[in-house]
Protein backbone atom coordinates (compact mmCIF):
# COMPACT_ATOMS: atom_id res chain seq x y z
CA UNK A 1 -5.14 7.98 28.44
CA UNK A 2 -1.72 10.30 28.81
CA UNK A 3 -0.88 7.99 31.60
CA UNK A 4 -0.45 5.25 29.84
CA UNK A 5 1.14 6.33 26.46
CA UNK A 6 4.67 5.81 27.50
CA UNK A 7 3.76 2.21 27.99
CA UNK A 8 1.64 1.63 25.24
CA UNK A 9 4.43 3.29 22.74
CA UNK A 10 7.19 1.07 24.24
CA UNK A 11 5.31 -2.31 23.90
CA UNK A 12 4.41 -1.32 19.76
CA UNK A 13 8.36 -0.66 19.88
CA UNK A 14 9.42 -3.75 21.96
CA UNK A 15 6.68 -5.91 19.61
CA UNK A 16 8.26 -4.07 16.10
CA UNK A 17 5.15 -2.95 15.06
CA UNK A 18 5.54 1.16 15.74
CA UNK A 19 5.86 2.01 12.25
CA UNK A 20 5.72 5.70 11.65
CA UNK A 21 2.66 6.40 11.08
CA UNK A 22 1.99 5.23 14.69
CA UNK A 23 4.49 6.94 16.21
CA UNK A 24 3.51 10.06 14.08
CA UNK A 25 0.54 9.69 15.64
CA UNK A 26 0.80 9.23 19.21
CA UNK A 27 3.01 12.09 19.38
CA UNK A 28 0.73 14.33 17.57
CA UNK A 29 -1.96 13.35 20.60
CA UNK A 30 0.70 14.02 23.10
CA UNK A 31 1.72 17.32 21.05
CA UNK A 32 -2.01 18.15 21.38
CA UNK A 33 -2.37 18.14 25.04
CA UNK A 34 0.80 19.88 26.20
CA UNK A 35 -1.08 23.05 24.24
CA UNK A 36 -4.12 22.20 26.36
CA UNK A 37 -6.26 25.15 28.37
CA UNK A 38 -5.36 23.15 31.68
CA UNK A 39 -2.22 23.42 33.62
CA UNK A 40 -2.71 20.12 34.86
CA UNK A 41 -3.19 18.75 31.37
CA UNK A 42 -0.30 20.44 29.39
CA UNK A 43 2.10 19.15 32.44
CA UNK A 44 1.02 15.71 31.88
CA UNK A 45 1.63 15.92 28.83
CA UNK A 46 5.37 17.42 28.93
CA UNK A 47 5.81 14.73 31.50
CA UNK A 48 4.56 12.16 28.65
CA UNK A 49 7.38 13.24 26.31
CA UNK A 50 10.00 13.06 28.60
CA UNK A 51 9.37 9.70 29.77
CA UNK A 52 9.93 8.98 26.16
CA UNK A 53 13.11 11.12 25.22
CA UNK A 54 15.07 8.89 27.52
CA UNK A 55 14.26 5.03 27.66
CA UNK A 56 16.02 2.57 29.40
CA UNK A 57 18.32 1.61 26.23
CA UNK A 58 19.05 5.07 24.88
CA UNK A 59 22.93 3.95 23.56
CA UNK A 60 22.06 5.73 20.73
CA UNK A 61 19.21 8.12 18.77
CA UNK A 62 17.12 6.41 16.01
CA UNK A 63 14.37 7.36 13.79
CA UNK A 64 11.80 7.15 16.00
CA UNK A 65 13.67 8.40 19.23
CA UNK A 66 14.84 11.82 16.91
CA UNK A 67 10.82 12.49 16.11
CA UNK A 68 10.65 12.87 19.80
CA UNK A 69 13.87 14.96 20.68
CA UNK A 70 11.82 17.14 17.64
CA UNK A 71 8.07 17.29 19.20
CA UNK A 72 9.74 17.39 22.68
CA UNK A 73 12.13 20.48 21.22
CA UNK A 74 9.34 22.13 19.67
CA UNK A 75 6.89 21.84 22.56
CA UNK A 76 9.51 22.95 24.96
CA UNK A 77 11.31 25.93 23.10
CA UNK A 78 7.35 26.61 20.91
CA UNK A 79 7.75 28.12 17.94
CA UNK A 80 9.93 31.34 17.50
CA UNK A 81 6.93 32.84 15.15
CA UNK A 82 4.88 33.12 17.54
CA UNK A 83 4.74 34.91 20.96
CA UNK A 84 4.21 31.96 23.00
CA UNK A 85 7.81 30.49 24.61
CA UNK A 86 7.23 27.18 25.16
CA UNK A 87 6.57 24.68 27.85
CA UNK A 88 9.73 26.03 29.40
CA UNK A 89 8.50 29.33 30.12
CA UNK A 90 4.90 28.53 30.94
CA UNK A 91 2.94 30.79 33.31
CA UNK A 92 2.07 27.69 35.27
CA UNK A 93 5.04 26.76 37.50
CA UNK A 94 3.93 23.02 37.31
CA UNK A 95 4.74 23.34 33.43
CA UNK A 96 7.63 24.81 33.91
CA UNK A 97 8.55 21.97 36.13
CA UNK A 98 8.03 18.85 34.15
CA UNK A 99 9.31 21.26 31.26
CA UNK A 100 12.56 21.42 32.94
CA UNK A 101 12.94 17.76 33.76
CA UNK A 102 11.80 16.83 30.41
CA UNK A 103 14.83 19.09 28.95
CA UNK A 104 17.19 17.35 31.23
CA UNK A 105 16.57 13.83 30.34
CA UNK A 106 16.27 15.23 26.70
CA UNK A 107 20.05 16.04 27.02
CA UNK A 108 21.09 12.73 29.25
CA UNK A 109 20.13 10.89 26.07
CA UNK A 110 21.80 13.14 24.09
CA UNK A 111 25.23 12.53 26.15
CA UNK A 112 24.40 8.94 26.60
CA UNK A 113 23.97 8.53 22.56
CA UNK A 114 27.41 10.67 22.10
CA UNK A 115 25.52 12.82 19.90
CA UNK A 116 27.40 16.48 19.93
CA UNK A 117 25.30 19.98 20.08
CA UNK A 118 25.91 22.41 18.16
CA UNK A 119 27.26 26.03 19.65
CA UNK A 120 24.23 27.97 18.59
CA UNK A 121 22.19 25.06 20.71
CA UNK A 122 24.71 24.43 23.43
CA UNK A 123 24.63 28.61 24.06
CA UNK A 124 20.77 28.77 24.30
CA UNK A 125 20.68 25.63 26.63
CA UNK A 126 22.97 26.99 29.01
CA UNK A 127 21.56 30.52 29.44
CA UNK A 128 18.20 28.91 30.06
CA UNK A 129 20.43 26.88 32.95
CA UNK A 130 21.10 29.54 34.58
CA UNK A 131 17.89 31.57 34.18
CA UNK A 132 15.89 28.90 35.30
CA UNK A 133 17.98 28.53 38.83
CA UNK A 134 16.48 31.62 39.86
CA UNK A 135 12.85 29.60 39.24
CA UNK A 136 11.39 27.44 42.06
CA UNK A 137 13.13 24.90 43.60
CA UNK A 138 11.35 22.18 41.34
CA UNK A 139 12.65 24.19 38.15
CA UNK A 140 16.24 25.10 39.44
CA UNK A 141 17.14 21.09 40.70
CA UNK A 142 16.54 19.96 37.01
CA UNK A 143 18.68 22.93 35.81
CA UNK A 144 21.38 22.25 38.01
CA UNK A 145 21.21 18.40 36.77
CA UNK A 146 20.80 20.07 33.23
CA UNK A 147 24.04 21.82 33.75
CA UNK A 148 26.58 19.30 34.32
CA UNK A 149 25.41 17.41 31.32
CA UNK A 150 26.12 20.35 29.01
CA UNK A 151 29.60 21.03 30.32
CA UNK A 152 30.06 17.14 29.34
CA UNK A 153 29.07 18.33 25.82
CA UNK A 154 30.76 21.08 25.75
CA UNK A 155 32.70 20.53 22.13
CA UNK A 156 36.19 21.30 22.01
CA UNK A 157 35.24 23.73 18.57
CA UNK A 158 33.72 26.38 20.11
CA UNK A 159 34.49 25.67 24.20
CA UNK A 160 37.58 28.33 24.20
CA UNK A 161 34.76 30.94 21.83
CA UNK A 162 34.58 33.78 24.52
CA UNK A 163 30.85 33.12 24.60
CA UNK A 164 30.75 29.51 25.37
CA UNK A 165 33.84 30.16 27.53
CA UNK A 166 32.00 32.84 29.96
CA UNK A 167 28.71 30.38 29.95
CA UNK A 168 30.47 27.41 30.79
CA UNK A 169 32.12 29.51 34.16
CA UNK A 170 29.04 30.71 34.85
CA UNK A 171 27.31 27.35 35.11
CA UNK A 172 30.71 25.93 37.14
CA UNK A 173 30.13 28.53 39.44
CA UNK A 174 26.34 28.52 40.11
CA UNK A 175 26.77 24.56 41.17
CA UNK A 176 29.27 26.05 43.43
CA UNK A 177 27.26 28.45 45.07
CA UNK A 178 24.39 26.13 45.16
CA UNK A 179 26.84 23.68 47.15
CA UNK A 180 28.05 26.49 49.61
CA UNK A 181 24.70 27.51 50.60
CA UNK A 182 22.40 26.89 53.56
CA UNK A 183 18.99 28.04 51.49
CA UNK A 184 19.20 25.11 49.14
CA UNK A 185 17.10 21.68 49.76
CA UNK A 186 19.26 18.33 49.75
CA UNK A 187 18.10 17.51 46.38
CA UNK A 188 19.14 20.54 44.74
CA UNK A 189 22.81 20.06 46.63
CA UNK A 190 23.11 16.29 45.41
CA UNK A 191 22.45 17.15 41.94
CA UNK A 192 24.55 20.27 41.73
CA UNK A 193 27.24 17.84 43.35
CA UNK A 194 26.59 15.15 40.56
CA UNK A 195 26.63 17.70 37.75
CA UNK A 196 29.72 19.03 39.04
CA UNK A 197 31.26 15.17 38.61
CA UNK A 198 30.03 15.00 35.12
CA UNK A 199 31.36 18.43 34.36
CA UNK A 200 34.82 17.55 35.87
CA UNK A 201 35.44 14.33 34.14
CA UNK A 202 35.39 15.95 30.80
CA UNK A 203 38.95 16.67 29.00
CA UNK A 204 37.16 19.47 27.46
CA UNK A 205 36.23 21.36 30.99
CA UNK A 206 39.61 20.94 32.80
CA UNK A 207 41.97 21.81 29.98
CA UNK A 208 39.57 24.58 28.58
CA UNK A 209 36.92 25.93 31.12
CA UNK A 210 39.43 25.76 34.01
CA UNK A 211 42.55 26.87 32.53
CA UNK A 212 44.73 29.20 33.54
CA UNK A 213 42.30 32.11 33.52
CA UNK A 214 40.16 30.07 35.62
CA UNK A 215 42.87 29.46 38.39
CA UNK A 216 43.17 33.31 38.27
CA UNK A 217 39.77 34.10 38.99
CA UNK A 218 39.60 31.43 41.91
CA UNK A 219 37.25 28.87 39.95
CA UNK A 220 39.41 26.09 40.45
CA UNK A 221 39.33 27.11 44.73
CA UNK A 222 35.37 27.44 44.59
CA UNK A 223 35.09 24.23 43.08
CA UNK A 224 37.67 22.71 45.55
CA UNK A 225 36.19 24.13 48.69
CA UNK A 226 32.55 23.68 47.71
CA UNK A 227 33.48 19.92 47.13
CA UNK A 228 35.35 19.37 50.02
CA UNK A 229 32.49 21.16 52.20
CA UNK A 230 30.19 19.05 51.15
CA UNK A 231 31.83 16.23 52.86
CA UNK A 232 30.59 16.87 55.86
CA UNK A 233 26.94 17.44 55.21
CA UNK A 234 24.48 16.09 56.70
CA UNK A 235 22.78 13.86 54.24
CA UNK A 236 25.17 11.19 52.90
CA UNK A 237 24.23 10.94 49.60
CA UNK A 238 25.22 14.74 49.06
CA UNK A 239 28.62 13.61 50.57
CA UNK A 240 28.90 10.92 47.97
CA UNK A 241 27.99 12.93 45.01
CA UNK A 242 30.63 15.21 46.17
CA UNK A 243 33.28 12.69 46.46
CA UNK A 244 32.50 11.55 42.95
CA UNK A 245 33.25 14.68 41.83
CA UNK A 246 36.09 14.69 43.71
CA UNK A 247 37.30 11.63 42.12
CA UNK A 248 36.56 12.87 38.66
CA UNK A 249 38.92 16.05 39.24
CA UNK A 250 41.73 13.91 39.70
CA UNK A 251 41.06 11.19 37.66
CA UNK A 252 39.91 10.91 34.26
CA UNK A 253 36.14 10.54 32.72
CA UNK A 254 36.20 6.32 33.65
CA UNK A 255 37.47 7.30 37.18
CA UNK A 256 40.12 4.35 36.71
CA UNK A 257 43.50 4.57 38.16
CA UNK A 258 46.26 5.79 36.14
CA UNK A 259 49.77 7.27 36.34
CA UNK A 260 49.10 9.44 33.10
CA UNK A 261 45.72 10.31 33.79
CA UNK A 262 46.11 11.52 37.67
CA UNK A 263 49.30 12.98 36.67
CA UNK A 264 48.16 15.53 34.32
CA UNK A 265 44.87 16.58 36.18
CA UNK A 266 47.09 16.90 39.39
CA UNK A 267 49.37 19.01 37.67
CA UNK A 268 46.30 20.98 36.25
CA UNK A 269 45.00 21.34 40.27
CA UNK A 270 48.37 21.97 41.99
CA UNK A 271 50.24 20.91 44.55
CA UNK A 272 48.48 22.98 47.14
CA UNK A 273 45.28 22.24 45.81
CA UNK A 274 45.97 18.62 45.57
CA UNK A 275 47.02 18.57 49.39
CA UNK A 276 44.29 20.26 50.55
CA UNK A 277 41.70 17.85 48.99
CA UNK A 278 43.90 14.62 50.89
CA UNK A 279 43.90 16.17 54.04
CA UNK A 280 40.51 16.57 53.70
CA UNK A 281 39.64 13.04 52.34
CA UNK A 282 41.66 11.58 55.24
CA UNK A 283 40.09 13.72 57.51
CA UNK A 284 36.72 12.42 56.22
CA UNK A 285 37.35 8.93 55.92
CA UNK A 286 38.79 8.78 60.00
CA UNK A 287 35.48 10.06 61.10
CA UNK A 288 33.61 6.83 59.24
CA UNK A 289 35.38 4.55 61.22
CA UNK A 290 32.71 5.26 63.98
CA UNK A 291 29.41 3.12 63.63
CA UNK A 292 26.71 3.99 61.09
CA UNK A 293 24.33 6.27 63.30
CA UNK A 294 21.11 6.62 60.68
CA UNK A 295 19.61 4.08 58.03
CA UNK A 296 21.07 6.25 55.33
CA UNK A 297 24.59 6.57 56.79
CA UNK A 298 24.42 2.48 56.87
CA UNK A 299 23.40 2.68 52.75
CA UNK A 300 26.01 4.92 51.79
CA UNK A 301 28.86 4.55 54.32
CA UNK A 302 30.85 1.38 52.27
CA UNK A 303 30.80 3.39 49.01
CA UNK A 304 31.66 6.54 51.00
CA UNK A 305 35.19 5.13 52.36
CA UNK A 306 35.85 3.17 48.46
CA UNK A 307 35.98 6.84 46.59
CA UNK A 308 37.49 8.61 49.76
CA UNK A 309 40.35 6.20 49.70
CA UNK A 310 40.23 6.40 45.85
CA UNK A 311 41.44 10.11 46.02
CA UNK A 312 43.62 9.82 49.03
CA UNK A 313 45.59 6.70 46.75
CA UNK A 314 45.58 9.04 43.83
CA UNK A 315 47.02 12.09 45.31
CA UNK A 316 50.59 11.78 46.42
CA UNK A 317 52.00 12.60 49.70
């Protein structure tokens, strides 16, 4: 029955007839499982709820879509009365796993409905990021995901607070180091990669999390290098992600052309900076004019060369 509740709750929706008493209802059966004895059984039913926190056409957070964010928040976080954390910190590592997906597609509809956290939520979110990339793999990737989408909600009011300040460095820096590793799976580099392009296209993140205290401490360089690193791995859709991001720190958050744009975020990296990534991009793109040698070279080799050349336009020589 769990398996199909996603379905059943989006054809009462798509027919208008998921009043809330229904709605009430199915998520108080869903509520009801993800408290269940099993392991098996209270994963299925996180996994329920976060199918549901982010349909297909999430522009924006209704009545019914808020009652989940609330069961989903409540299941994941559990209540602060009592000594039980939440779906989140389960004992079973499968919980903690759909828990931790759940959370991020919780906060992709968040971003994706432009609805803004507040600092007291935005500060608990990303301490649990970086606590939970010391988890298992399965926990960490969704924290890493998790991660960039905060630092594109990071709200201008409280994003220079010393707190929020420190946390948002912190979670630049672990997607660094999860980039310049050799311990970390693929998926876990791709995503780091990605939520390193969502960070960087936000206004917020370049003029405030990498300021000039940043460029002090070298933040700005271990973003840099771990990007342009990443360019050569092996799996191409890690080298894309990367040259997203790329394309994001010198452009802004639409990644279209322009003067103003490109000219303030390559003043913010530098002129050294700013050659460094070219020669690298150039580098890159002269190595793809040899034939595709895998399947997945073939898939991602065209889109590849588009944002290389996209940064090597944008930077000047």
């Amino acid at each position: 029955m769990l398996g199909t509740v996603a379905d059943l709750r989006g054809a009462l929706s798509r027919s208008g007839v998921l009043d809330a008493e229904r709605s009430t209802s199915i998520l108080d059966y869903v509520k009801r499982h993800c408290a269940d004895s099993d392991e098996a059984i209270r994963a299925a039913g996180v996994r329920v709820l976060g199918l549901l926190v982010l349909p297909a056409d999430s522009a924006h957070i209704d009545t019914h879509q808020q009652q989940i964010c609330d069961v989903l928040d409540d299941v994941l976080w559990g209540n602060p009365d009592k000594v039980s954390g939440g779906a989140l910190h389960d004992s079973s590592s499968l919980v903690r796993q759909r828990a931790s997906w759940a959370f991020s597609n919780a906060m992709e509809a968040r971003l994706r409905a432009k609805a803004p956290l507040i600092e007291a939520d935005w500060t608990k979110y990303a301490r649990y990021c970086l606590a939970a990339a010391k988890d298992i793999e399965g926990v960490a990737v969704s924290a890493y995901r998790t991660s960039g989408t905060l630092l594109a909600l990071l709200d201008l009011a409280f994003a220079s607070k010393e707190g929020c300040f420190s946390l948002g460095r912190s979670l630049l820096e672990q997607l660094c180091r999860v980039l310049g590793t050799t311990s970390k799976p693929p998926k876990s580099k791709w995503n780091a990669a990605s939520a390193l392009d969502r960070a960087l296209a936000s206004s917020v993140v370049m003029t405030h999390s990498l300021g000039s205290s940043a460029s002090a401490d070298g933040l700005v360089d271990k973003i840099v290098d771990s990007l342009c690193g990443s360019l050569t791995a092996k799996v191409f859709k890690i080298r894309v992600s990367a040259a997203n991001a790329l394309v994001s720190l010198c452009l802004d958050a639409d990644k279209t052309p322009s003067q103003t744009s490109s000219s303030l975020r390559l003043e913010m990296l530098g002129e050294q900076r700013a050659r460094k990534i070219r020669t690298v991009a150039m580098a890159r793109l002269a190595e793809l004019g040899e034939p595709a040698t895998s399947k997945e070279a073939a898939l991602y080799v065209d889109e590849l060369k588009r944002l290389l050349g996209t940064v090597v336009d944008t930077i000047p020589v």
